[in-house]
Protein backbone atom coordinates (compact mmCIF):
# COMPACT_ATOMS: atom_id res chain seq x y z
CA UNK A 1 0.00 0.00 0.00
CA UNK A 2 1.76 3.34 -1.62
CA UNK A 3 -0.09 6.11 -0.53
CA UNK A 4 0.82 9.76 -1.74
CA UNK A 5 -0.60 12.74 0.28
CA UNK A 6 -1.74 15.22 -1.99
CA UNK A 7 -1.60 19.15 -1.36
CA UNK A 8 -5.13 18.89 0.93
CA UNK A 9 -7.47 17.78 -1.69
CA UNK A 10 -11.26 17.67 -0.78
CA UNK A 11 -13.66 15.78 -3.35
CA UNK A 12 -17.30 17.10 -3.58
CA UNK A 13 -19.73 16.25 -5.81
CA UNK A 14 -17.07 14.82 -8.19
CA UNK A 15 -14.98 17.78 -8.30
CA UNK A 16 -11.62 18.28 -6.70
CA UNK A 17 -10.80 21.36 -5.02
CA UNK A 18 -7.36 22.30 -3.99
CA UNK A 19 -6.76 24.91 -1.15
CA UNK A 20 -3.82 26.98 -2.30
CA UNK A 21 -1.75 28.73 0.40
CA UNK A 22 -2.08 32.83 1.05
CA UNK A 23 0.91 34.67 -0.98
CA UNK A 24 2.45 36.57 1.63
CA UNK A 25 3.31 39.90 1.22
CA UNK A 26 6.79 42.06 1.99
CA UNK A 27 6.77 45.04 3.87
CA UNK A 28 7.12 47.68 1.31
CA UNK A 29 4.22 45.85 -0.54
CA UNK A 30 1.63 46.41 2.14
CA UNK A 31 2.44 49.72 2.77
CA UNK A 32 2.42 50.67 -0.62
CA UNK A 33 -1.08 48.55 -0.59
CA UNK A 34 -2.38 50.86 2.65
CA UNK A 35 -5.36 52.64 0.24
CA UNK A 36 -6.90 48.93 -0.35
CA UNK A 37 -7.15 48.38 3.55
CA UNK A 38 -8.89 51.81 3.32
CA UNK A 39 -5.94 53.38 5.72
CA UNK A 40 -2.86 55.76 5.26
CA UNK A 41 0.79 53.90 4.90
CA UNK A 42 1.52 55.01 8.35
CA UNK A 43 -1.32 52.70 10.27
CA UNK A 44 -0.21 49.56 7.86
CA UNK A 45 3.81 50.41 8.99
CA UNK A 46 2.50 50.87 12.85
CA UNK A 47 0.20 47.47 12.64
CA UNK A 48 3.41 45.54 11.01
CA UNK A 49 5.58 46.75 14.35
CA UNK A 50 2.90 46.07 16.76
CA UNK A 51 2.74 42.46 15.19
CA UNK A 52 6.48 42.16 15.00
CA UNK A 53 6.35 40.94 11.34
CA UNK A 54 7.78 42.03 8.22
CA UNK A 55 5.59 39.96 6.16
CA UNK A 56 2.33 38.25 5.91
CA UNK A 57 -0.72 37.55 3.97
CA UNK A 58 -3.68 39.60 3.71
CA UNK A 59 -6.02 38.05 6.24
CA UNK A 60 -3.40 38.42 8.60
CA UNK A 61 -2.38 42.02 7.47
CA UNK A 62 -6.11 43.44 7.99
CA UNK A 63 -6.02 41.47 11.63
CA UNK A 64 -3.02 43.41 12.58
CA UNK A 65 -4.50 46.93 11.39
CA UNK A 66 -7.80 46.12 13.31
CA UNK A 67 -5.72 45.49 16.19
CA UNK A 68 -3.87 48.29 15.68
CA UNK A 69 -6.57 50.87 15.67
CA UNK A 70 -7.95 49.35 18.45
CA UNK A 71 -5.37 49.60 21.19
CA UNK A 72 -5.35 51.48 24.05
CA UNK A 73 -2.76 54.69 23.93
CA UNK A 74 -1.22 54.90 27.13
């Protein structure tokens, strides 16, 4: 018995769907990118700090700039 695991395939009502993973994205590319989060370039380079990441995907980028605009200032 030879079994290859395939990239997680799901089969549905004879079609095969294949979950591809999130591109992640640099710095300089989400800050350039801070008008499609619907916030200046200087929230998107705060949120990146506050998350301590340089890059990541896009789900994770508008996490981190909801998080961001929703901390406390001391």
């Amino acid at each position: 018995m030879n079994k290859k695991k395939e990239p997680d395939e799901k089969v549905t009502d004879k079609k095969v769907t294949v979950h591809q993973p999130e591109p992640h994205y640099s710095r300089s590319e989400l800050i350039e990118a801070a008008s499609s989060f619907g916030v200046k370039p200087e929230v998107v380079a705060g949120a990146l700090r506050l998350a301590g990441k340089d890059s990541m995907t896009r789900p994770e980028a508008e996490k981190a700039i909801k998080r961001f605009l929703q901390r406390r200032v001391k």
